[in-house]
N, C-alpha and C. Protein backbone atom coordinates (compact mmCIF):
# COMPACT_ATOMS: atom_id res chain seq x y z
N UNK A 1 138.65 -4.75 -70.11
CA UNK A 1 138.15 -4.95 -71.45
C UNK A 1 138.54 -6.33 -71.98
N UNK A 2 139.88 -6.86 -71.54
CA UNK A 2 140.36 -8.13 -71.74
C UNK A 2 139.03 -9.49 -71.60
N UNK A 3 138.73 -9.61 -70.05
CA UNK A 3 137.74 -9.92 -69.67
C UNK A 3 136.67 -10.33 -70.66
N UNK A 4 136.06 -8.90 -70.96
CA UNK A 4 134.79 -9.17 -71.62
C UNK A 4 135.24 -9.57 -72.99
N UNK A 5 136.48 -9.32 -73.79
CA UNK A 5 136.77 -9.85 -75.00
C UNK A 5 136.91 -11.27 -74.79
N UNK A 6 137.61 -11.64 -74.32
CA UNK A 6 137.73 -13.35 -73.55
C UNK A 6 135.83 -14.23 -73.77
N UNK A 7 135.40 -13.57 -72.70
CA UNK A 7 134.27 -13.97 -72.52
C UNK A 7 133.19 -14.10 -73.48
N UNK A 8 133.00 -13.11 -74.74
CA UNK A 8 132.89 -13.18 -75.71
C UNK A 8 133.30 -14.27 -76.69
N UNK A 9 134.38 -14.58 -76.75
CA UNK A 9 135.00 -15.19 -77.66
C UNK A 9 134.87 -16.58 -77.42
N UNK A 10 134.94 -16.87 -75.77
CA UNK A 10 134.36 -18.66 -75.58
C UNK A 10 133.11 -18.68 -75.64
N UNK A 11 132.16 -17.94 -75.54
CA UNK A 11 130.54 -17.76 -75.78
C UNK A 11 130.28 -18.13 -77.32
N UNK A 12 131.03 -17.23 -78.31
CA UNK A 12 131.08 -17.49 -79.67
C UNK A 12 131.78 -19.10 -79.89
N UNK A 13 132.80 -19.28 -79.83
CA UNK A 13 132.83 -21.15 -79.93
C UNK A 13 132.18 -21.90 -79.21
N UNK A 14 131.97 -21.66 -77.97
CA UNK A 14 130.61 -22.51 -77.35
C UNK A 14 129.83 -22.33 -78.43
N UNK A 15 128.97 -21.60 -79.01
CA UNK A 15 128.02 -21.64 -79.82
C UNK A 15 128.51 -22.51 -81.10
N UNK A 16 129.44 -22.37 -81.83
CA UNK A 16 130.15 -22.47 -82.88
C UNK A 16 130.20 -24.05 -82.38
N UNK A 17 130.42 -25.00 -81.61
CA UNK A 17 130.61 -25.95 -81.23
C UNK A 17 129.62 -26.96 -80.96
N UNK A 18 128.30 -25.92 -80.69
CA UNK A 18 127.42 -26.98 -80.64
C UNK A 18 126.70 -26.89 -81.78
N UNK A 19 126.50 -25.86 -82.67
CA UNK A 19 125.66 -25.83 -83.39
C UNK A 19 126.05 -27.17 -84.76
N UNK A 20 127.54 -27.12 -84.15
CA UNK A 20 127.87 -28.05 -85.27
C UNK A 20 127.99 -29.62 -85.18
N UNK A 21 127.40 -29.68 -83.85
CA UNK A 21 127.14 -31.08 -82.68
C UNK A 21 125.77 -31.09 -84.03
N UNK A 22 124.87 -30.19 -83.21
CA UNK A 22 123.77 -30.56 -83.79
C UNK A 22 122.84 -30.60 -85.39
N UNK A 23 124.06 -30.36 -86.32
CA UNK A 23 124.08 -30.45 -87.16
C UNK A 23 125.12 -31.45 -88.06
N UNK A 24 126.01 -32.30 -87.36
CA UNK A 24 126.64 -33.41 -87.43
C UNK A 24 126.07 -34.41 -88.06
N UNK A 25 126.58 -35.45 -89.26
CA UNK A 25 125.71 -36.70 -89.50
C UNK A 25 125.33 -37.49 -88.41
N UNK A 26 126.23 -37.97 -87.53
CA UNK A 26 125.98 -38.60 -86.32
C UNK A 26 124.68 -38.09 -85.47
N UNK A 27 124.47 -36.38 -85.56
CA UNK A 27 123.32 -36.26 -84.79
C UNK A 27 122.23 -36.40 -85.29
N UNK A 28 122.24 -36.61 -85.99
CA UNK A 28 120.79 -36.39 -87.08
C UNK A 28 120.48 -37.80 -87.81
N UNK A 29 121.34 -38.99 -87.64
CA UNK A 29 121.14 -40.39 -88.28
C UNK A 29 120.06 -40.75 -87.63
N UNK A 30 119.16 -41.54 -88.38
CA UNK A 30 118.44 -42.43 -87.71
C UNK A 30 118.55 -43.79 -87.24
N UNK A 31 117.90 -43.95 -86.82
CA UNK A 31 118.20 -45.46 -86.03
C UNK A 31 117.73 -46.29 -87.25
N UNK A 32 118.59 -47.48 -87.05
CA UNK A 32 118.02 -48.61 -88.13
C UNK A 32 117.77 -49.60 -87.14
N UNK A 33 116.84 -50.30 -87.67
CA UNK A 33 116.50 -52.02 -87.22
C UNK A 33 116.85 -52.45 -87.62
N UNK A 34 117.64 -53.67 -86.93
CA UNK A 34 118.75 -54.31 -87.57
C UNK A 34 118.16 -55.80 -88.20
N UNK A 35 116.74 -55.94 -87.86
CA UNK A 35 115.90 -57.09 -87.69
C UNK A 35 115.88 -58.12 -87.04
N UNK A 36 115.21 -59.01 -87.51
CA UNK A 36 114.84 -60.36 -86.89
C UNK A 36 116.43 -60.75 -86.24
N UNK A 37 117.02 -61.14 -85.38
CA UNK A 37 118.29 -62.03 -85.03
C UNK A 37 117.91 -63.35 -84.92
N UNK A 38 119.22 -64.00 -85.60
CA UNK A 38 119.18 -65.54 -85.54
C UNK A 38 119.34 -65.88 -84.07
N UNK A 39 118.34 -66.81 -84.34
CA UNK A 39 118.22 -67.88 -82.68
C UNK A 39 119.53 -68.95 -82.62
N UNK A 40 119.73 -69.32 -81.51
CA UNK A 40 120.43 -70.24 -81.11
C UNK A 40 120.25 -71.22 -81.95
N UNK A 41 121.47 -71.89 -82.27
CA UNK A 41 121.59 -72.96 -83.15
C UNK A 41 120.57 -74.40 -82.97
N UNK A 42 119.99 -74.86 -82.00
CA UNK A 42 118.57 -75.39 -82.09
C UNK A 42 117.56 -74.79 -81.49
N UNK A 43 117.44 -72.91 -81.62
CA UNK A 43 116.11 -72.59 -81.69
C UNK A 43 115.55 -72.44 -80.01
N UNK A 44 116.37 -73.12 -79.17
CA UNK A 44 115.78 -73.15 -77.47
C UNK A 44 115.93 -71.81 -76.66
N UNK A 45 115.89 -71.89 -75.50
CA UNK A 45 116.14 -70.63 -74.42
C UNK A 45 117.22 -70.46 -74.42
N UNK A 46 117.39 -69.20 -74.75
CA UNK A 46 119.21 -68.47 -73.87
C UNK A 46 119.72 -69.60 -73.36
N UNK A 47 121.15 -69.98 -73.62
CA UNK A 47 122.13 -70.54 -71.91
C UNK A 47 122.48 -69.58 -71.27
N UNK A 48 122.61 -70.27 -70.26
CA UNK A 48 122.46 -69.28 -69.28
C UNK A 48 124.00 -68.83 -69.25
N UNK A 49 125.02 -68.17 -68.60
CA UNK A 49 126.57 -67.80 -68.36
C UNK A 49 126.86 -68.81 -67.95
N UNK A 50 128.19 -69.07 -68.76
CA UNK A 50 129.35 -70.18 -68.51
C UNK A 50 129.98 -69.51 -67.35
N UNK A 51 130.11 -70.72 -66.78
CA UNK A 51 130.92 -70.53 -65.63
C UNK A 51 130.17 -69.96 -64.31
N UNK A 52 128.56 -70.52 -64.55
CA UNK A 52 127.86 -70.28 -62.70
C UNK A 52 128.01 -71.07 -62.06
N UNK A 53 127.91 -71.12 -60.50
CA UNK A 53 127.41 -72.05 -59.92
C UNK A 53 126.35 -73.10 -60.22
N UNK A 54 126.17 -74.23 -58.91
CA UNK A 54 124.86 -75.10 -59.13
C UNK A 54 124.10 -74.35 -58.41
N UNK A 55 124.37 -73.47 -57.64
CA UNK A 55 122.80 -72.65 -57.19
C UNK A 55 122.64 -71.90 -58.08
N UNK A 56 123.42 -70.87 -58.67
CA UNK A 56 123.11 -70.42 -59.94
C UNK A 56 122.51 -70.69 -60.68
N UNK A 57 123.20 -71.47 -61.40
CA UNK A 57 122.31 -72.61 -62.47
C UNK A 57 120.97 -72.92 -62.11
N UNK A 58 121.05 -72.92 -60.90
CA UNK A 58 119.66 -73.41 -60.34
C UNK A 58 118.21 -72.40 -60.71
N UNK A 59 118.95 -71.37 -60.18
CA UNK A 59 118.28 -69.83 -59.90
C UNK A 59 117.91 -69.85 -61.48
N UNK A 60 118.93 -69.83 -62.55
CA UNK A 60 118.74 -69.24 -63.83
C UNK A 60 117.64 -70.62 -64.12
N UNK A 61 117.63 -71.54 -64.45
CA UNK A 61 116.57 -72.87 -64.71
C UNK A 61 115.01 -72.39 -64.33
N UNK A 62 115.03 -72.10 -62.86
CA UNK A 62 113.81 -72.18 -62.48
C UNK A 62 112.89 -70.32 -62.73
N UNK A 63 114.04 -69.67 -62.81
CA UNK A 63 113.43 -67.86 -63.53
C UNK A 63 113.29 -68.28 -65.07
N UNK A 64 113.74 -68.95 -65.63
CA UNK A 64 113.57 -69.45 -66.95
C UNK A 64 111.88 -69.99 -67.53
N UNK A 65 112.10 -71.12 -66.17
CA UNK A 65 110.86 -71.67 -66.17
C UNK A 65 109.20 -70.66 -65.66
N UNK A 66 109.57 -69.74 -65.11
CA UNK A 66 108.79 -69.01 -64.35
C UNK A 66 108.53 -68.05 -65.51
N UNK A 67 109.29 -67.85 -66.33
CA UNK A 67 109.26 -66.73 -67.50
C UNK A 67 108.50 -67.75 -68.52
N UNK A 68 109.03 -68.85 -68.49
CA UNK A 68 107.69 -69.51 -69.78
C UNK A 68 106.40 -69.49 -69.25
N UNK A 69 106.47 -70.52 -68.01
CA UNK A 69 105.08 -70.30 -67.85
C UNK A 69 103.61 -69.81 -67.24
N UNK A 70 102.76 -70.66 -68.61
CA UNK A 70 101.34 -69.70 -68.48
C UNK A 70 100.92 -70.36 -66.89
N UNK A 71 100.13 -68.85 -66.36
CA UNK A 71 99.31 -68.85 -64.98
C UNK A 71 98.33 -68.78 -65.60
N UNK A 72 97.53 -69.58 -64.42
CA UNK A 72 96.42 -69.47 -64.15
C UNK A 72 95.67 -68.50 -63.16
N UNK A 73 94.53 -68.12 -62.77
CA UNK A 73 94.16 -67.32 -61.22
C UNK A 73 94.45 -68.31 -60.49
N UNK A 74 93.67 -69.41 -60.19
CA UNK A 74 94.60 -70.33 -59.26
C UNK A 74 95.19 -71.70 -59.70
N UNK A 75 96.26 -71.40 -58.83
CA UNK A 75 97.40 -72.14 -59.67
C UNK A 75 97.00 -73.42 -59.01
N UNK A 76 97.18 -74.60 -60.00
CA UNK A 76 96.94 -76.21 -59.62
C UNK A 76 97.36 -76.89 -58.39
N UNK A 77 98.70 -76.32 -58.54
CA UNK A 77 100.02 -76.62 -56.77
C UNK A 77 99.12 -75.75 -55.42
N UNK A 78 98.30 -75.02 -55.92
CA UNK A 78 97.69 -74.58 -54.46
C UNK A 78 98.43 -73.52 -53.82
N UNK A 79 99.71 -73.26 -54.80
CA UNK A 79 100.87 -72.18 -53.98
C UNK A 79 100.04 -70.82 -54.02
N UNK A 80 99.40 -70.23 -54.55
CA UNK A 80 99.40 -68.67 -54.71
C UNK A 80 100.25 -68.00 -55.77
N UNK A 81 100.22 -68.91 -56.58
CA UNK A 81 101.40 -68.13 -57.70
C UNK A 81 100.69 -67.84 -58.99
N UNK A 82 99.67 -67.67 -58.67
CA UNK A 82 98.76 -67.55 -59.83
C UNK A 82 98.78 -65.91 -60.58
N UNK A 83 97.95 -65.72 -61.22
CA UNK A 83 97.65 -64.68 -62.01
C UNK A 83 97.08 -63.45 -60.90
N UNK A 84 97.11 -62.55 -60.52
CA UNK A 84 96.47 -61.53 -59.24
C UNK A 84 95.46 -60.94 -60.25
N UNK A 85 94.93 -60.16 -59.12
CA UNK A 85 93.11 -59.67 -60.00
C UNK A 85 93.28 -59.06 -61.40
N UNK A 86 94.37 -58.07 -61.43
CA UNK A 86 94.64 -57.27 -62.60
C UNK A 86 95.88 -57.97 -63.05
N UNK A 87 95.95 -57.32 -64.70
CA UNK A 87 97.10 -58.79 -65.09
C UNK A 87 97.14 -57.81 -66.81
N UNK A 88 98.69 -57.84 -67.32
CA UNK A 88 98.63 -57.64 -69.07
C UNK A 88 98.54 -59.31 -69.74
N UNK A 89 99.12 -60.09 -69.09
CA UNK A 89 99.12 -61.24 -69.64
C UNK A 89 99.32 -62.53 -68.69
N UNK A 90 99.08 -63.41 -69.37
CA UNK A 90 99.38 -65.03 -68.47
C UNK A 90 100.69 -65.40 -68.66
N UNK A 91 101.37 -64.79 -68.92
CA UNK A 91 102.56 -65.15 -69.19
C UNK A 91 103.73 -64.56 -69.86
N UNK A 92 105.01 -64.34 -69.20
CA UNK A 92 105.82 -63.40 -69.71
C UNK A 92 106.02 -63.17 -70.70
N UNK A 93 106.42 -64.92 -71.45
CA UNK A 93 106.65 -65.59 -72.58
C UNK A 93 105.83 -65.35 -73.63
N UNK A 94 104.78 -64.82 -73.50
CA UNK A 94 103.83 -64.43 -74.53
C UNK A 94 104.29 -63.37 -75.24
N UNK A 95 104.67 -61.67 -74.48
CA UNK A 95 104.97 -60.87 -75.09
C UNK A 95 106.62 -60.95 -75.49
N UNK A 96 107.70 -61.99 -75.31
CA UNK A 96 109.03 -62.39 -75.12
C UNK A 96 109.13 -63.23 -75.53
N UNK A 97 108.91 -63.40 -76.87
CA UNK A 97 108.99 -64.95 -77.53
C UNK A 97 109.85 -65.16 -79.13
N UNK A 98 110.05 -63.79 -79.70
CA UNK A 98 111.09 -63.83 -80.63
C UNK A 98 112.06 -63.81 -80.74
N UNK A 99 113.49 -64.03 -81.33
CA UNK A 99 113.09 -65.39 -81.26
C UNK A 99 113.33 -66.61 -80.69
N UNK A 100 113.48 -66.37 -79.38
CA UNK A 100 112.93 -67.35 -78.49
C UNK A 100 112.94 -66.89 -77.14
N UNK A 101 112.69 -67.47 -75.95
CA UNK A 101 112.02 -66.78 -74.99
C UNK A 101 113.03 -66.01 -74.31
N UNK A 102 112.55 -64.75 -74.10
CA UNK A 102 113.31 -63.67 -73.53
C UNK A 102 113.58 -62.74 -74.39
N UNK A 103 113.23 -62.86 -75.54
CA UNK A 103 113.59 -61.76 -76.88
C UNK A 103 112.04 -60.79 -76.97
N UNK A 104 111.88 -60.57 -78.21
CA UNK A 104 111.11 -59.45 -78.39
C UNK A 104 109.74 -59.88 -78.59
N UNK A 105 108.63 -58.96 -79.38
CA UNK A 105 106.94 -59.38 -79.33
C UNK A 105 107.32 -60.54 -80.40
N UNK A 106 106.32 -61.26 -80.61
CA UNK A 106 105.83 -62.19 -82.00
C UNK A 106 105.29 -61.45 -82.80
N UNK A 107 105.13 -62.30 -84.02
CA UNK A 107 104.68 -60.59 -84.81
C UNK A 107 102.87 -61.28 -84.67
N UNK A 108 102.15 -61.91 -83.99
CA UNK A 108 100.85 -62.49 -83.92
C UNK A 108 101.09 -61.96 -82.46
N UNK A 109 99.96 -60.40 -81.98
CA UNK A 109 99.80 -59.90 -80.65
C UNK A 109 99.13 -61.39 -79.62
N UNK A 110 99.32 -61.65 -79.09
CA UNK A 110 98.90 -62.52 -78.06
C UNK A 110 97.92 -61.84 -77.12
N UNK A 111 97.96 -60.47 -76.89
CA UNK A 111 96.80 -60.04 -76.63
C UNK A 111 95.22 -60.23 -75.91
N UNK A 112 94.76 -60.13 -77.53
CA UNK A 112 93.34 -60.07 -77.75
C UNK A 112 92.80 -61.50 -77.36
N UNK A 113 93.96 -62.60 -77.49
CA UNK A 113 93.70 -63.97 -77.05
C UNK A 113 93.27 -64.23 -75.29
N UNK A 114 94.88 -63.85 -74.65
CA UNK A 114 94.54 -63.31 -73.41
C UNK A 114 93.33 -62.70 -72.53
N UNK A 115 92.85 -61.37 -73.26
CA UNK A 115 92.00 -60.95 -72.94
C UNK A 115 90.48 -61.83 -72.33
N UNK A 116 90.54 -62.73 -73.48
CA UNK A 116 89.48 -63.63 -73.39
C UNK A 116 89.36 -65.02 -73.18
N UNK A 117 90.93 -65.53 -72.55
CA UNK A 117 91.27 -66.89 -72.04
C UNK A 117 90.45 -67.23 -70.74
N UNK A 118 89.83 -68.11 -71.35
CA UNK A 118 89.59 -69.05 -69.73
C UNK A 118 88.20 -68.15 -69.70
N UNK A 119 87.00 -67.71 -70.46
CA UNK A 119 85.84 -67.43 -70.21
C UNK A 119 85.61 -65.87 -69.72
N UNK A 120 86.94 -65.15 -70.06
CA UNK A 120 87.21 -63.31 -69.42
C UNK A 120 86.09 -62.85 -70.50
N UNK A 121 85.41 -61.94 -70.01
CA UNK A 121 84.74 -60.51 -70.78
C UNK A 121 85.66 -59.31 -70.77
N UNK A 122 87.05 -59.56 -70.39
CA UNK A 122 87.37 -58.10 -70.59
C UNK A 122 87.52 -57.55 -72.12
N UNK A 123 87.23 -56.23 -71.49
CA UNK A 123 87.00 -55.45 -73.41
C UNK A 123 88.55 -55.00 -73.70
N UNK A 124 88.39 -54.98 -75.05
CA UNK A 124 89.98 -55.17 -75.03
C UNK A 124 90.42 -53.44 -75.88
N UNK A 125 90.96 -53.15 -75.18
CA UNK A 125 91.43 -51.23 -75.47
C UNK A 125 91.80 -51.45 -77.09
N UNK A 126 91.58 -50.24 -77.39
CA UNK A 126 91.78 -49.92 -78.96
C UNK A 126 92.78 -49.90 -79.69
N UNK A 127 94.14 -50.12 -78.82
CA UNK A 127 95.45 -50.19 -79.26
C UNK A 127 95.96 -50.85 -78.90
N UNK A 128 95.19 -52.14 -78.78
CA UNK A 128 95.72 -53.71 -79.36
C UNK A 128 94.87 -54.66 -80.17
N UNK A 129 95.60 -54.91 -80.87
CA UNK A 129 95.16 -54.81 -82.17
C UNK A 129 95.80 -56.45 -82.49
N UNK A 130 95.69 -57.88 -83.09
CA UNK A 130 96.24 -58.98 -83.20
C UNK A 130 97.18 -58.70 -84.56
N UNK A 131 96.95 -57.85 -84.88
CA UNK A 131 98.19 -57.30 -86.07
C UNK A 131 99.21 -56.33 -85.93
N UNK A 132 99.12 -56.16 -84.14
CA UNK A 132 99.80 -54.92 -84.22
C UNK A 132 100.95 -55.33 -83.26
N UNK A 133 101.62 -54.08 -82.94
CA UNK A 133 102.58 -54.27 -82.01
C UNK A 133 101.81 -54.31 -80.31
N UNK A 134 102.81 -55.12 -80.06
CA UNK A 134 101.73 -55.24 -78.15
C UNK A 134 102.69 -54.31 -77.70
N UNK A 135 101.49 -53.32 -76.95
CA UNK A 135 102.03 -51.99 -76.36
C UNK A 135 101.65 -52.42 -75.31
N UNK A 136 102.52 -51.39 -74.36
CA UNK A 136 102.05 -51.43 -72.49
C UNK A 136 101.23 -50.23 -72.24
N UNK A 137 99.92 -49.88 -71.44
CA UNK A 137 99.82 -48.61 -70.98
C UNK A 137 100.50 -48.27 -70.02
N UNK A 138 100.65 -46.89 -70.50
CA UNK A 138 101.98 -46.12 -69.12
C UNK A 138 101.03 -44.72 -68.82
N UNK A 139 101.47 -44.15 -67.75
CA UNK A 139 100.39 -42.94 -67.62
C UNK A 139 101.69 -41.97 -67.22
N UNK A 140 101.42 -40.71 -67.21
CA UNK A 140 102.58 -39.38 -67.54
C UNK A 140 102.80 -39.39 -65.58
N UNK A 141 101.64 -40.05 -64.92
CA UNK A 141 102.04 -39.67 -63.47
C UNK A 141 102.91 -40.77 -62.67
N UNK A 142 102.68 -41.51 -62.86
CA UNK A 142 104.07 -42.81 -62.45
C UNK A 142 104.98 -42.89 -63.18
N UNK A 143 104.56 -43.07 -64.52
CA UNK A 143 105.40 -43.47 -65.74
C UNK A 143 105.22 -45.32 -65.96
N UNK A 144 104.81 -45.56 -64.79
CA UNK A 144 105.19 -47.28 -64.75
C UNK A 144 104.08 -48.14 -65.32
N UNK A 145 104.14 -49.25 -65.39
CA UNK A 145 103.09 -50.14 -66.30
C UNK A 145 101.96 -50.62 -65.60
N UNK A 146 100.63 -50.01 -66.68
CA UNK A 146 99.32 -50.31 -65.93
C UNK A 146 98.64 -52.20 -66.50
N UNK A 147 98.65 -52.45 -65.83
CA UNK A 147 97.47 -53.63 -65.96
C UNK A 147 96.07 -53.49 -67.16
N UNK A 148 95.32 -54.62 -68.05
CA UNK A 148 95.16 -54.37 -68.98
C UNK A 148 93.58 -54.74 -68.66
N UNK A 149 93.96 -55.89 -68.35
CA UNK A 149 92.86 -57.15 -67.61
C UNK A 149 92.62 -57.41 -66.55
N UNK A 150 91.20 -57.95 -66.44
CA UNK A 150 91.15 -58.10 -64.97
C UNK A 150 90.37 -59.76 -64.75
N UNK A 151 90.24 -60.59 -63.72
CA UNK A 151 90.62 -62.31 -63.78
C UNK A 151 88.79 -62.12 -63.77
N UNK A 152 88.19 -60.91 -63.95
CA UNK A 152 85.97 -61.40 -63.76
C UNK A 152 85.72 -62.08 -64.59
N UNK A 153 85.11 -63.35 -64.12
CA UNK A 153 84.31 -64.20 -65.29
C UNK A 153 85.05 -65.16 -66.10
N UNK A 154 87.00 -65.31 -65.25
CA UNK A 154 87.49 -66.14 -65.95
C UNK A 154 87.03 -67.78 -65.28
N UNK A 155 87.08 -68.82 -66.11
CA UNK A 155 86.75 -70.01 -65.05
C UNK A 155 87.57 -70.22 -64.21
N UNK A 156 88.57 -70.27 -64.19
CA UNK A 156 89.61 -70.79 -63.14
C UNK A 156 89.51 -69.42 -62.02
N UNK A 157 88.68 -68.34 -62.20
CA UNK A 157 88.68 -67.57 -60.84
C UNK A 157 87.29 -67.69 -60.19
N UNK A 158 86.63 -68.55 -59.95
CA UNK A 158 85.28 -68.65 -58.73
C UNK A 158 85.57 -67.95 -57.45
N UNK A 159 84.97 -67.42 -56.97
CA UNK A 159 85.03 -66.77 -56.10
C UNK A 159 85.95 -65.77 -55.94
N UNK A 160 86.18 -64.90 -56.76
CA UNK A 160 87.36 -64.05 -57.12
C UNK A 160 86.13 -62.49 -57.31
């Protein structure tokens, strides 16, 4: 009888314990935005960590540079580093630009611009909006990020 009194009694504070988890200020606060954060004192890219190497340094410079810039479908250097058939944007830096590169959206969607850079017809989905927040599509069966656009009819893709 011990037993089942025991067993009882941590069942009842288990309960007693969470109910009061989930009724806690802490559980039930909402999140605040803390807003806009001040940029670096002249406004430029992240530094990178004190104290890397020169290959480091190197590495962080040129992912820096690769994160600003805009592609093309084919790229000028002839490398293949261009834009591939399907694409959300020309550039990382577009949706990562507040406030400054590597931070959050702009509050002007870059978007609808995209969509139609360089001579594109793509139609541009209903939930992007140049006033709105730039969303990613995600689908419930990967979870992972779908492509928005596609390079038909841009000039820089002939024969594409």
């Amino acid at each position: 009888m011990r037993l089942h009194d025991t067993a009882i009694h941590t069942a009842l504070a288990a309960l007693l314990v969470a109910s009061s988890a989930l009724t806690s200020p802490a559980a039930v606060a909402e999140v605040i935005d803390p807003g806009v954060r001040q940029a670096g004192t002249d406004n430029g890219p992240p530094p990178p960590l004190a104290g890397l190497t020169a290959d480091e340094l190197a590495f962080f410079q040129d992912g820096l540079a690769r994160f600003s810039a805009v592609k093309m479908v084919r790229s000028p250097t002839g490398d293949n580093s261009g834009l591939g058939p399907r694409f959300n944007s020309n550039a990382c830096a577009s949706c990562h630009i507040q406030p400054v590169v590597g931070g959050s959206s702009p509050s002007v969607n870059p978007l609808p611009a995209v969509a139609h850079a360089d001579g594109a017809t793509n139609a541009v989905p209903w939930f992007i909006v140049s006033n709105g927040p730039i969303r990613e599509a995600r689908f419930v069966s990967d979870g992972g990020v779908h492509d928005l656009f596609v390079v038909t009819s841009r000039s820089d893709a002939a024969g594409c």
